[in-house]
N, C-alpha and C. Protein backbone atom coordinates (compact mmCIF):
# COMPACT_ATOMS: atom_id res chain seq x y z
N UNK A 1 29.02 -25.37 12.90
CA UNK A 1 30.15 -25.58 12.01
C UNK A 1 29.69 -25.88 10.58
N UNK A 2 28.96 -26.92 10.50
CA UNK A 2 28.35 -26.81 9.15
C UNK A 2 27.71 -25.92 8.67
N UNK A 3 27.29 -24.45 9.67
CA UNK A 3 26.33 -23.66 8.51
C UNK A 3 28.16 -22.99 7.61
N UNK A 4 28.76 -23.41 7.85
CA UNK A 4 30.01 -22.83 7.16
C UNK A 4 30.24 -23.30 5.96
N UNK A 5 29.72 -24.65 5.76
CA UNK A 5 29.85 -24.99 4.56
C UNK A 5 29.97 -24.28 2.80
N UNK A 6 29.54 -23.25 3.19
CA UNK A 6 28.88 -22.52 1.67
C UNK A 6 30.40 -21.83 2.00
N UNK A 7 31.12 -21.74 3.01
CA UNK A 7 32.08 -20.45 3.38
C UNK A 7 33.60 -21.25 3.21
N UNK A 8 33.76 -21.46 1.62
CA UNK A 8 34.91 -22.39 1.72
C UNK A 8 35.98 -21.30 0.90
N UNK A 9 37.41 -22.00 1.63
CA UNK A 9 38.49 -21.15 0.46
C UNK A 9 39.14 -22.46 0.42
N UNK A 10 39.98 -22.17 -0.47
CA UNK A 10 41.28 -23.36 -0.78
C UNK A 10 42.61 -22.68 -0.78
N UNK A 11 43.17 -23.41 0.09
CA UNK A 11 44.30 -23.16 0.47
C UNK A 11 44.94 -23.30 -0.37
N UNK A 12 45.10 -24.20 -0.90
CA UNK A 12 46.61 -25.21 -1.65
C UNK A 12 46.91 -26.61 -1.71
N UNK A 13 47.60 -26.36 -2.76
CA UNK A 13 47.99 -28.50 -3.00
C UNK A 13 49.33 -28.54 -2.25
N UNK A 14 49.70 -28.86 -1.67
CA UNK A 14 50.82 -29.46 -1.25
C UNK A 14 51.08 -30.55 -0.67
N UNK A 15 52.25 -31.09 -1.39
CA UNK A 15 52.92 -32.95 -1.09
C UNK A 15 53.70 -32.82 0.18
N UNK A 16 53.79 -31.71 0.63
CA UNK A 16 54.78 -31.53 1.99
C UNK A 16 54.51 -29.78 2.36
N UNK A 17 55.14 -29.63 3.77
CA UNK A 17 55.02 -28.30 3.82
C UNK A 17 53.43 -27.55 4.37
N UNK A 18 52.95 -28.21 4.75
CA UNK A 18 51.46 -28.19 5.16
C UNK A 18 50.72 -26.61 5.92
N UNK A 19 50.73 -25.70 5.46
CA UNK A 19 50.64 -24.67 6.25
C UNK A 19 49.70 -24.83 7.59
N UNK A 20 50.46 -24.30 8.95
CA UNK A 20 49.46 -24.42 9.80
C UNK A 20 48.47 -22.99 9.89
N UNK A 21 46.86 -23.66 9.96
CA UNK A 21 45.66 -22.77 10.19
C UNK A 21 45.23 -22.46 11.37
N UNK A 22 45.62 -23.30 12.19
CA UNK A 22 45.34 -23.12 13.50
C UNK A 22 43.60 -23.01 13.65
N UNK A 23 43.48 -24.11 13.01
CA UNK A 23 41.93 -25.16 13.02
C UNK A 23 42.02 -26.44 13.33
N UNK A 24 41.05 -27.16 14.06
CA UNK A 24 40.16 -28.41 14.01
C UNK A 24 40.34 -29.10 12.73
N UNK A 25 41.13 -29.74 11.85
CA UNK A 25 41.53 -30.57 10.61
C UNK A 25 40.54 -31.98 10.47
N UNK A 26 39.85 -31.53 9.43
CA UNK A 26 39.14 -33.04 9.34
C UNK A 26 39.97 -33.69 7.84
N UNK A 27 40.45 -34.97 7.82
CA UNK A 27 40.88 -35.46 6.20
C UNK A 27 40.13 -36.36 5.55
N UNK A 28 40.11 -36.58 4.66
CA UNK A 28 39.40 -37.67 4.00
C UNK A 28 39.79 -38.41 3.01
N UNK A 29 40.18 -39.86 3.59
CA UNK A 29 40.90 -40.47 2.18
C UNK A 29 40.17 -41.81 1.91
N UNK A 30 40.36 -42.43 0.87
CA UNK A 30 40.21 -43.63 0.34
C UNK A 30 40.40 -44.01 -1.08
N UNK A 31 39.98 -45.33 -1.47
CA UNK A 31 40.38 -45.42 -2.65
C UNK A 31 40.48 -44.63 -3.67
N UNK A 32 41.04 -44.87 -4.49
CA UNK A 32 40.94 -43.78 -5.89
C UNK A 32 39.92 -43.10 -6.36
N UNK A 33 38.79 -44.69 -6.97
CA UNK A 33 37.65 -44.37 -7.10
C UNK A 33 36.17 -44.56 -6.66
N UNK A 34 37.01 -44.62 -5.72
CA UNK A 34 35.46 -44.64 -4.24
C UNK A 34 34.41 -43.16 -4.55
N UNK A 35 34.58 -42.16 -5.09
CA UNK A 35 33.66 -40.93 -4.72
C UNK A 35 34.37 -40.00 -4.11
N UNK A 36 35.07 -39.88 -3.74
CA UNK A 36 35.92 -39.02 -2.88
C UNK A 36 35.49 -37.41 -2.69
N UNK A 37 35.44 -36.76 -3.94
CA UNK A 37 35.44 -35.64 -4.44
C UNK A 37 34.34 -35.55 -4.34
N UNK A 38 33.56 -36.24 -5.06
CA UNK A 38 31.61 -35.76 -5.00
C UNK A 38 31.16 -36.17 -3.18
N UNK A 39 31.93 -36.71 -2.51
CA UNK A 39 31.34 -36.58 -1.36
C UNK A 39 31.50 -35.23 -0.95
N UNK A 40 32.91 -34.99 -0.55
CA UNK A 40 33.25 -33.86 -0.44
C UNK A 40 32.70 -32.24 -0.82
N UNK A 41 32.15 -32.29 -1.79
CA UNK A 41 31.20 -31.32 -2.68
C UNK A 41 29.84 -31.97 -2.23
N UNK A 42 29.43 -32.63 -1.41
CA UNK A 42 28.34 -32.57 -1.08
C UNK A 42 28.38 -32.47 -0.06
N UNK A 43 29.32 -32.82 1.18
CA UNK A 43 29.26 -31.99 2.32
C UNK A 43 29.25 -30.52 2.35
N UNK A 44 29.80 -30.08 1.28
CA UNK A 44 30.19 -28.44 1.46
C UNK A 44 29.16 -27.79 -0.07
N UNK A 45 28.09 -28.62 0.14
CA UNK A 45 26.67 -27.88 -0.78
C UNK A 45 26.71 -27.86 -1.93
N UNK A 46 27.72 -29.03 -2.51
CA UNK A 46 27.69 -29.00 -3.86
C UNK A 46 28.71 -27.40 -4.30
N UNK A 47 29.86 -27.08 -3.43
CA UNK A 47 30.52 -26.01 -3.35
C UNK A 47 31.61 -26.33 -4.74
N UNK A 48 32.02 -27.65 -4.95
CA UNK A 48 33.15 -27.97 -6.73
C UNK A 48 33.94 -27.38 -5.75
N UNK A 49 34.65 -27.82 -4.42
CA UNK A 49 35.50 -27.80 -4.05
C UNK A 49 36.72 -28.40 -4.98
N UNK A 50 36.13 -29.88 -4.65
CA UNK A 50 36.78 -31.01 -5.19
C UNK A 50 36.54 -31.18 -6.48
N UNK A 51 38.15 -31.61 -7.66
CA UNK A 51 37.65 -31.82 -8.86
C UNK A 51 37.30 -32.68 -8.87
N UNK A 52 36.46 -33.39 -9.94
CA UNK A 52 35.76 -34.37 -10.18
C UNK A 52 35.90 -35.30 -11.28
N UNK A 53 36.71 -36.37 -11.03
CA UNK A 53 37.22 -36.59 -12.66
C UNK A 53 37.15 -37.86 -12.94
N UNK A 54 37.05 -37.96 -14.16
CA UNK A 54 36.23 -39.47 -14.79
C UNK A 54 37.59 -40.74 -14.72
N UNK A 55 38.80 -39.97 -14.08
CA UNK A 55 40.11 -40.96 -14.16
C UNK A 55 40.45 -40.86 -12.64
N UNK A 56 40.30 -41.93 -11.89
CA UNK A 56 40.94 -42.30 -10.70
C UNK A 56 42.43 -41.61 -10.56
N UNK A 57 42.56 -41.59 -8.98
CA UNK A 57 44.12 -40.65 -9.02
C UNK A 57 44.56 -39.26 -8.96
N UNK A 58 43.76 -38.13 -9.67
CA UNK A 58 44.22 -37.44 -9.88
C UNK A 58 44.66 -36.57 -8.82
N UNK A 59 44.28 -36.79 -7.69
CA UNK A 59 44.65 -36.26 -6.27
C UNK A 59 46.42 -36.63 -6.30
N UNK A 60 47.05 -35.93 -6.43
CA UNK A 60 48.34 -36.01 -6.00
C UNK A 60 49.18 -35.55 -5.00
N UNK A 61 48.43 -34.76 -4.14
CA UNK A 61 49.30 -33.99 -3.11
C UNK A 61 47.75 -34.03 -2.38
N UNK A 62 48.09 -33.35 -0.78
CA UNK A 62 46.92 -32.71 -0.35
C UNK A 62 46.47 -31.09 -0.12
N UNK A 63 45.08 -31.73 -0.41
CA UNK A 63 44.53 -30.41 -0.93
C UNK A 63 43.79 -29.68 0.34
N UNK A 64 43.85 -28.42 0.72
CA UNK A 64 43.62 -27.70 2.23
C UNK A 64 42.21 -27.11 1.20
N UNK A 65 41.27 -26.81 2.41
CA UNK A 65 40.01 -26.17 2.35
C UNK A 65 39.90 -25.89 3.62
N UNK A 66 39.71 -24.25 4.03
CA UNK A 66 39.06 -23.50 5.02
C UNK A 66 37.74 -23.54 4.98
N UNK A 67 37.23 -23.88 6.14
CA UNK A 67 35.85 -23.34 6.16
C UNK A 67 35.34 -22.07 7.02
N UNK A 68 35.27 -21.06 6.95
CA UNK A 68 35.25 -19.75 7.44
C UNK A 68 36.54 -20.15 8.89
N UNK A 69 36.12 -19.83 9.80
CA UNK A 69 37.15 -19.82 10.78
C UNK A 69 36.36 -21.46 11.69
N UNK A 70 35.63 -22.00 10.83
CA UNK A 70 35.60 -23.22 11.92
C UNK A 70 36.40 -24.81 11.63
N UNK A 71 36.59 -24.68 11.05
CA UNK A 71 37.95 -26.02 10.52
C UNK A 71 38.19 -25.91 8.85
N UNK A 72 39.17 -26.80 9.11
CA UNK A 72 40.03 -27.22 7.53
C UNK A 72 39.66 -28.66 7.04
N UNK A 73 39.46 -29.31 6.08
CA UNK A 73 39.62 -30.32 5.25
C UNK A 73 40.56 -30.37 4.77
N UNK A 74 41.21 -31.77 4.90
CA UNK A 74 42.02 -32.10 3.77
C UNK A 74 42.10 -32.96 2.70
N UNK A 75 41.82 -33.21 1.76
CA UNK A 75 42.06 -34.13 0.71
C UNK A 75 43.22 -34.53 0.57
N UNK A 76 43.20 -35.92 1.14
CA UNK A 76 43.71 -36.82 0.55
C UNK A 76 44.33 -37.55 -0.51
N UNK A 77 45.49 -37.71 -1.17
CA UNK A 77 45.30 -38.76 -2.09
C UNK A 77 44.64 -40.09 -2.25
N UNK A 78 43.97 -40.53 -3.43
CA UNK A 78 43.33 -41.74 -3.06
C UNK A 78 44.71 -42.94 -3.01
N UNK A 79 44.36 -43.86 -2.75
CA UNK A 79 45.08 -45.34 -3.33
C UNK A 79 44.55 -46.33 -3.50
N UNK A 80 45.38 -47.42 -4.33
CA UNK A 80 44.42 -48.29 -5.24
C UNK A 80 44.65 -48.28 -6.83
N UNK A 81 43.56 -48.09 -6.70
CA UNK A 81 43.35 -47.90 -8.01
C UNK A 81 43.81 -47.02 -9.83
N UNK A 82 44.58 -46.38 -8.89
CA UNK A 82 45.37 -45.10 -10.06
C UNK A 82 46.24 -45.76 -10.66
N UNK A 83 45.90 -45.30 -12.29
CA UNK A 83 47.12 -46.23 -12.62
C UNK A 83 48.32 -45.18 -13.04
N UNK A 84 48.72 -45.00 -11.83
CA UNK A 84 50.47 -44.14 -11.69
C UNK A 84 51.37 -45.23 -11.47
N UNK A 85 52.83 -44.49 -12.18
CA UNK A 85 53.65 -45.85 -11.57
C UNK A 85 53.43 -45.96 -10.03
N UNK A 86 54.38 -47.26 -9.83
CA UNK A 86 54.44 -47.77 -8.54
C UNK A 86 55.86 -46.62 -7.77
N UNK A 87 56.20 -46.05 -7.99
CA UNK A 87 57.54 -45.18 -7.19
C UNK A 87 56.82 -43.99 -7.07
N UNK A 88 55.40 -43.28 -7.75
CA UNK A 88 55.02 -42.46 -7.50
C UNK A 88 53.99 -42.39 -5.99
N UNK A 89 53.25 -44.00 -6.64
CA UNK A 89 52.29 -44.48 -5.57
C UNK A 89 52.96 -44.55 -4.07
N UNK A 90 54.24 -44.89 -4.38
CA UNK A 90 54.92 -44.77 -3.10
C UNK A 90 55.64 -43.76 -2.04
N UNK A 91 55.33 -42.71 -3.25
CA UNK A 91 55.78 -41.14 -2.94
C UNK A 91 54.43 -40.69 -2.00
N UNK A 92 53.33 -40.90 -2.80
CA UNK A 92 51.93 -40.40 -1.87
C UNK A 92 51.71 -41.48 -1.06
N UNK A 93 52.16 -42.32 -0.98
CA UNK A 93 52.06 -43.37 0.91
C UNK A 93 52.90 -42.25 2.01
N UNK A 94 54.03 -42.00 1.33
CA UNK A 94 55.20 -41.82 2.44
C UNK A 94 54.62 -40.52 2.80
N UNK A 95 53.80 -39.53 1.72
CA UNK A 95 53.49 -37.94 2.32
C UNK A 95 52.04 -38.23 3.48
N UNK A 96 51.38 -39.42 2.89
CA UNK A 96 50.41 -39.61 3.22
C UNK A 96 50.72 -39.98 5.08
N UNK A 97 51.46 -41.00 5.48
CA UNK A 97 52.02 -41.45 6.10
C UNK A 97 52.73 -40.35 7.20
N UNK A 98 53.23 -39.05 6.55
CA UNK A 98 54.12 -38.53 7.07
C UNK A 98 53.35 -37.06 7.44
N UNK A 99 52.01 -36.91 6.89
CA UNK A 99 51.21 -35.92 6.94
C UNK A 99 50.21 -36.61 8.68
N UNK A 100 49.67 -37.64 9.09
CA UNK A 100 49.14 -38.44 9.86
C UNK A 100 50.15 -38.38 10.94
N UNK A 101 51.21 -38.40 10.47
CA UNK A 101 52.06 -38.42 12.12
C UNK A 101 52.61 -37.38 12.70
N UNK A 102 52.22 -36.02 12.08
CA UNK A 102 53.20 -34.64 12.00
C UNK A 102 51.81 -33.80 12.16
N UNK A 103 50.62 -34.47 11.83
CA UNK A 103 49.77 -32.97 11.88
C UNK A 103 49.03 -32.82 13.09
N UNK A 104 49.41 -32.09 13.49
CA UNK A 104 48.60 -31.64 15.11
C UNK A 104 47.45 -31.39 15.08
N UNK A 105 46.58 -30.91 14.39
CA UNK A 105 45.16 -30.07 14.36
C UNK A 105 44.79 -31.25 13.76
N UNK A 106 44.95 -32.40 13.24
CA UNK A 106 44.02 -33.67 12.87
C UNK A 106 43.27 -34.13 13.65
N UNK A 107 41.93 -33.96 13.53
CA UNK A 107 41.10 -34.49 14.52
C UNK A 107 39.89 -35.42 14.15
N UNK A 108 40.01 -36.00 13.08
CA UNK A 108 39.47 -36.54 12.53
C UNK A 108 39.80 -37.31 11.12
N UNK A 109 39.91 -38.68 10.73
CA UNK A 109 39.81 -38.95 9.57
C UNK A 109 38.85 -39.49 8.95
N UNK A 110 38.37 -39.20 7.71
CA UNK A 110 37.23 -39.62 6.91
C UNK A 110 37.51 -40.84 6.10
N UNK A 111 37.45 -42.24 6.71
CA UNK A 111 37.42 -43.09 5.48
C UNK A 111 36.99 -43.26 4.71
N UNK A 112 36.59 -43.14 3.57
CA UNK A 112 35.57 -43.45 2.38
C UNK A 112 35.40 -44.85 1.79
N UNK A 113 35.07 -45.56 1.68
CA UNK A 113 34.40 -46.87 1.02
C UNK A 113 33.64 -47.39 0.25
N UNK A 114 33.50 -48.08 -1.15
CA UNK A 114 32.41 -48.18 -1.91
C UNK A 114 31.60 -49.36 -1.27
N UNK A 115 30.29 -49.11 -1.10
CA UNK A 115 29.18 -50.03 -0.23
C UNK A 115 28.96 -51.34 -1.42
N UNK A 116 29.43 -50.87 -2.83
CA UNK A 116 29.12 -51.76 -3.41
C UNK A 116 30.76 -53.03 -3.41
N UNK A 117 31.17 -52.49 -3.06
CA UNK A 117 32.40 -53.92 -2.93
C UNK A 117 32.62 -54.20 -1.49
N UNK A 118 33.32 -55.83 -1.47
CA UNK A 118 33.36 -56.33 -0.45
C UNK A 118 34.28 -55.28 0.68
N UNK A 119 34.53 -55.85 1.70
CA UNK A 119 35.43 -54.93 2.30
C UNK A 119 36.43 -55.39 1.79
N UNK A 120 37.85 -54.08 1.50
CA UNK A 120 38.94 -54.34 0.69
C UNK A 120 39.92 -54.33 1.97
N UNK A 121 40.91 -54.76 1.59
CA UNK A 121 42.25 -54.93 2.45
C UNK A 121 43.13 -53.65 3.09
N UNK A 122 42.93 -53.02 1.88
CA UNK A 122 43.66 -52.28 1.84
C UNK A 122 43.03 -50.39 2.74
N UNK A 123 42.07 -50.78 2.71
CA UNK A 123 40.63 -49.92 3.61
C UNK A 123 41.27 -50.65 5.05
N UNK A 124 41.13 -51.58 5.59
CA UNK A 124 41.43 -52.26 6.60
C UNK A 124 42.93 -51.84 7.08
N UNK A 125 44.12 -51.66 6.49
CA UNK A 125 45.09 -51.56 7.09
C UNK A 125 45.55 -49.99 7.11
N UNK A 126 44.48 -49.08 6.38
CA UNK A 126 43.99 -48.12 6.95
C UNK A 126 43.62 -47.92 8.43
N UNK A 127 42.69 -48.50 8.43
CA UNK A 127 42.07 -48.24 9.70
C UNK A 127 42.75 -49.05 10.70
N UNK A 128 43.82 -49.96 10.42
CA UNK A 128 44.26 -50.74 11.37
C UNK A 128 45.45 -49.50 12.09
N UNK A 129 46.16 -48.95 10.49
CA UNK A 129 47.31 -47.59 11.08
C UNK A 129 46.75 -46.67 12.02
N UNK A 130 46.09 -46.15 11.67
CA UNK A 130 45.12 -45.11 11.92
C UNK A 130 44.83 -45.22 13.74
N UNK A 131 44.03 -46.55 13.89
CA UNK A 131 43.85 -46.94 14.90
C UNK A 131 45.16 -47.06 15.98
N UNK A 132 45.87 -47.77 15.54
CA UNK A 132 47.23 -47.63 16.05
C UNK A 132 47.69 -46.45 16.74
N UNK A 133 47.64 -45.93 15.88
CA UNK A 133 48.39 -44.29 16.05
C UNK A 133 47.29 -43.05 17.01
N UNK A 134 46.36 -44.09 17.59
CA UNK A 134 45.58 -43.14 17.99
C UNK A 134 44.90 -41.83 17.45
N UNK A 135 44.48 -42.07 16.22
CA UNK A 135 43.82 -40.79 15.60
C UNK A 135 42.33 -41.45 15.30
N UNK A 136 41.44 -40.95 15.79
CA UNK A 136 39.81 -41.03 15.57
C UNK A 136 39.43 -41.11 13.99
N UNK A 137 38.66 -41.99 13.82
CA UNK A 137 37.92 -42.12 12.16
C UNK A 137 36.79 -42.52 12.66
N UNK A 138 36.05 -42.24 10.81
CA UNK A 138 34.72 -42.55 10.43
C UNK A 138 34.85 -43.60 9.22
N UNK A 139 33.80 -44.53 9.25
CA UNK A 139 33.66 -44.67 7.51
C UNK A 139 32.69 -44.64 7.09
N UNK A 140 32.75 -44.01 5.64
CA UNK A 140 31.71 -43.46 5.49
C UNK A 140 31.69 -44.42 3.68
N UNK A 141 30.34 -45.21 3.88
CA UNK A 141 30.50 -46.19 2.42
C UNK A 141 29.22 -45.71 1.68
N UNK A 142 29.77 -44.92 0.51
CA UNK A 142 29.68 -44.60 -0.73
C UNK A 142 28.66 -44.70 -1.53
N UNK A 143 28.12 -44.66 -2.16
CA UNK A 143 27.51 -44.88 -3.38
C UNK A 143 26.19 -45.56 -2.96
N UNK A 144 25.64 -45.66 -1.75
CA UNK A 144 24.44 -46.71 -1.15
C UNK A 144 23.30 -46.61 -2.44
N UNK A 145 22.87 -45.67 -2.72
CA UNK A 145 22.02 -45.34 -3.63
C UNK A 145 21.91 -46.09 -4.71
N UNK A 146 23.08 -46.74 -5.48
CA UNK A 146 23.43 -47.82 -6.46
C UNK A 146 23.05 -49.17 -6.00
N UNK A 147 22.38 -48.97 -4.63
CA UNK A 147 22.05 -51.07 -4.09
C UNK A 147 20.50 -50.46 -3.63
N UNK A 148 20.02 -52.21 -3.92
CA UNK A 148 18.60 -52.40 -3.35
C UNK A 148 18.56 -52.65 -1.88
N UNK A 149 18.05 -52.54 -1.34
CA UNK A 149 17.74 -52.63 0.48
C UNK A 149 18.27 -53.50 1.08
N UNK A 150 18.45 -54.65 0.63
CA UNK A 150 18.92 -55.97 1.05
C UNK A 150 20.30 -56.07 0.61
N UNK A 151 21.13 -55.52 -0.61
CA UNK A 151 22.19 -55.30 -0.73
C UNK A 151 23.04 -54.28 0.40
N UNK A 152 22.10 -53.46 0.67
CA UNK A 152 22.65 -52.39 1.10
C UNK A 152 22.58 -52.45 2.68
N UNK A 153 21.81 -53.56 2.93
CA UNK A 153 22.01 -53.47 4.55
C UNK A 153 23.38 -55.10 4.78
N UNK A 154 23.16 -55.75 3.65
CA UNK A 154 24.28 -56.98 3.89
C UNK A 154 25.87 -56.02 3.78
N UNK A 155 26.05 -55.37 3.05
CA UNK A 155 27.34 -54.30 2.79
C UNK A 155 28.08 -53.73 3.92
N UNK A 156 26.65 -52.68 4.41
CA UNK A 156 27.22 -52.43 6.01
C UNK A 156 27.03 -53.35 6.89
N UNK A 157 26.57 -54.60 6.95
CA UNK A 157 26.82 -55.49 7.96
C UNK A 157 28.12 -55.70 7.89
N UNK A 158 28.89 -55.90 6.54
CA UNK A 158 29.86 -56.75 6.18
C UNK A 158 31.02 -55.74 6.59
N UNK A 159 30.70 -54.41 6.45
CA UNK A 159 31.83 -53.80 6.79
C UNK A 159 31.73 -53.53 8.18
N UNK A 160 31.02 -53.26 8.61
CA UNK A 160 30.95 -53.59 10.14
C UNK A 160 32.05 -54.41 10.84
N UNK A 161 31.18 -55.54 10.28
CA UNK A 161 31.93 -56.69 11.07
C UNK A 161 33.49 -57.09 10.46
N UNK A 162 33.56 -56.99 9.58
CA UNK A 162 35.33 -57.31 8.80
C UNK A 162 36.49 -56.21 9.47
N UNK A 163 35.84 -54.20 9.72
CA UNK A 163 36.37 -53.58 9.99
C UNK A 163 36.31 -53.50 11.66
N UNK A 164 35.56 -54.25 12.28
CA UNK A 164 35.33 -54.10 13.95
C UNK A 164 35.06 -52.78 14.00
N UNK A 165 33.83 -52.34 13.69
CA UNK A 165 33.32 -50.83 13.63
C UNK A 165 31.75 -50.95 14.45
N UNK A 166 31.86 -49.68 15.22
CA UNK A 166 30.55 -49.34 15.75
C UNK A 166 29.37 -48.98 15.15
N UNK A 167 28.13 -48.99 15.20
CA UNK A 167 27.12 -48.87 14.56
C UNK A 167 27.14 -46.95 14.13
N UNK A 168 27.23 -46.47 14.61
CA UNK A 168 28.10 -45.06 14.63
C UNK A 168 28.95 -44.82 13.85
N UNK A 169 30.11 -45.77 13.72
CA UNK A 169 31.30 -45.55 13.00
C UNK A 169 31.29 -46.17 11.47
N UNK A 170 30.30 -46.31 11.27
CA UNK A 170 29.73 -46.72 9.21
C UNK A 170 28.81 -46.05 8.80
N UNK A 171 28.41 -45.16 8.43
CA UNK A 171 27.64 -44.14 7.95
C UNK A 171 27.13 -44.44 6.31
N UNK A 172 26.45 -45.19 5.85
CA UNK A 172 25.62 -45.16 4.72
C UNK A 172 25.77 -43.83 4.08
N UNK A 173 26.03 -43.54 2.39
CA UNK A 173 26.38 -42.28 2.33
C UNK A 173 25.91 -42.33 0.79
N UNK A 174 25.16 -41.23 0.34
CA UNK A 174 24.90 -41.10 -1.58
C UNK A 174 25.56 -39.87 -1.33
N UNK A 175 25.68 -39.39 -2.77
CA UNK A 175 26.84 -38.20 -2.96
C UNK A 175 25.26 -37.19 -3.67
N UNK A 176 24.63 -38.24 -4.42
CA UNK A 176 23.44 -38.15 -5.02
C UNK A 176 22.50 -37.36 -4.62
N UNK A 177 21.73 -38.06 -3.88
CA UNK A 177 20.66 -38.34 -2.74
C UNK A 177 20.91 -37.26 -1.58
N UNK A 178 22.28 -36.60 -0.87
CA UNK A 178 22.51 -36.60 0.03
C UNK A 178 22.26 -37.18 1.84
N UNK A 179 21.66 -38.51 1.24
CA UNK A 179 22.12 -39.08 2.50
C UNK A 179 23.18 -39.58 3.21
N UNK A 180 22.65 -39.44 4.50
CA UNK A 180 24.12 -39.44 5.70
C UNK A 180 25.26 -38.19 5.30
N UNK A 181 24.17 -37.09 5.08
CA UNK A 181 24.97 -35.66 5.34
C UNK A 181 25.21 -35.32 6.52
N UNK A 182 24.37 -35.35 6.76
CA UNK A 182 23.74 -34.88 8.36
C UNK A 182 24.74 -35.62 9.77
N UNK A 183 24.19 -36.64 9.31
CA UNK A 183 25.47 -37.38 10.21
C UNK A 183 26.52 -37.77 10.03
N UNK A 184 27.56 -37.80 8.76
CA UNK A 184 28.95 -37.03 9.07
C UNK A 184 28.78 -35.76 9.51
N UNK A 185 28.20 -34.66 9.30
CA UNK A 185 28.24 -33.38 9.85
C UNK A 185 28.34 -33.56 11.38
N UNK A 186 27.77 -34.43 12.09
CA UNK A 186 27.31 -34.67 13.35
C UNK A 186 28.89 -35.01 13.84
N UNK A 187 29.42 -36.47 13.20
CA UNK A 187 30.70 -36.80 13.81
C UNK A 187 31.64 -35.71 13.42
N UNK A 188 31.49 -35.08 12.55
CA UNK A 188 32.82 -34.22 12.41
C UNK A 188 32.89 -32.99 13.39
N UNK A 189 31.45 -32.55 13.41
CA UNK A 189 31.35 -31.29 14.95
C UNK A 189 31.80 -31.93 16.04
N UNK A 190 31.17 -32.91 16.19
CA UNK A 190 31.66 -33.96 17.45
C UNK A 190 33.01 -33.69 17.80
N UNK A 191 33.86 -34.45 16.33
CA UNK A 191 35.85 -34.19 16.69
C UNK A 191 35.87 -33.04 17.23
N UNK A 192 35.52 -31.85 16.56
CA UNK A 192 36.25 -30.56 16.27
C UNK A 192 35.31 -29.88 17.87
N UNK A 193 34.86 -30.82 18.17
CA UNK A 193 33.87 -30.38 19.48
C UNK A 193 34.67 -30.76 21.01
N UNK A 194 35.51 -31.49 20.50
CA UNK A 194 35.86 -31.90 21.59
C UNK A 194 34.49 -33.51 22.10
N UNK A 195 33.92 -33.20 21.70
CA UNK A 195 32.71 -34.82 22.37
C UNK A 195 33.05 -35.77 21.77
N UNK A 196 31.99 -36.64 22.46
CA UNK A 196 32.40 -37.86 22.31
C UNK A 196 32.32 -38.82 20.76
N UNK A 197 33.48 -38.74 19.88
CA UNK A 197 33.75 -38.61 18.63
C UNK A 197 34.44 -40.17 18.39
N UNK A 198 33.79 -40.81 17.37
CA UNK A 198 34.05 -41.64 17.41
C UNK A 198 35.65 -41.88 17.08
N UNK A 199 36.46 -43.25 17.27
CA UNK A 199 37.53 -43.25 17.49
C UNK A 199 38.59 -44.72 16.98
């Protein structure tokens, strides 16, 4: 599945209306300005799937990516941090919200997290919905490359333990560096594999 990576199209932005592909759906959301986009472009080879932009937010709808015929991505809106009004922010909860309970081919969600902040709340009741609703995630925290060794192993301890996550289910991640490519690649074949995917 990953040699597909280089083999991307883009579907479309849409806030509703979600075309079905009749693929394995992996999504990926988190804060605004967690990395989102440069992860994303580094799973798929530095492909500028994702724009990349120096202002938190600009994700407003979600964004579809084919990867030849072996699954779809979706981008996410972030939240947090954008400074949109608050009735807009609440427009991308409710699609966000309403995209998670309606999409069948979701088989995976990508949390994203910055390794350099504490665990946030709002990451947590993520994964608390999520969990709920029976849909499988990862998290995958950000930016490791920006901490020294000892920062960077207290971070994922911390999210570990705050998020009740498996040693499996926190993935150390540079957008940079490309580490922990490999193994999101691993959990996401996993979902779309049918195995044993974390959850």
């Amino acid at each position: 599945m990953r040699n597909q990576a280089g083999n991307v199209s883009f579907i479309g932005s849409f806030p509703t209306g979600w075309p079905v592909l009749g693929l394995p759906e992996i999504a990926f959301a988190g804060r605004s300005n967690v990395g989102k986009s440069s992860a994303l472009n580094r799973l798929l080879n530095n492909f500028k799937a994702a724009r990349v932009s120096s202002t938190p937010g600009r994700t407003q709808a979600i964004n579809l990516f084919q990867l030849g015929r072996a699954c779809a991505f979706a981008d996410l809106p972030g939240y947090g941090f954008a400074k949109v009004p608050p009735a807009m922010q609440a427009q991308w909860k409710e699609m966000v919200e309403d995209y998670f309970s309606n999409r069948e081919e979701l088989k995976l969600v990508v949390v994203l997290v910055d390794a350099r902040r504490e665990p946030q709340e709002m990451d947590g009741q993520l994964l608390y919905g999520l969990t709920e609703a029976h849909i499988p995630t990862l998290v995958v925290a950000t930016k490791v490359d920006k901490l020294k060794a000892n920062e960077r192993r207290a971070s994922i301890a911390a999210l570990r333990k705050e998020f009740h996550l498996r040693g499996d289910q926190c993935i150390p991640f540079s957008s940079v560096t490309g580490e922990g490519k490999n193994l999101v690649w691993d959990a996401i074949e996993a979902a779309c594999g049918g195995k044993s995917a974390p959850e």
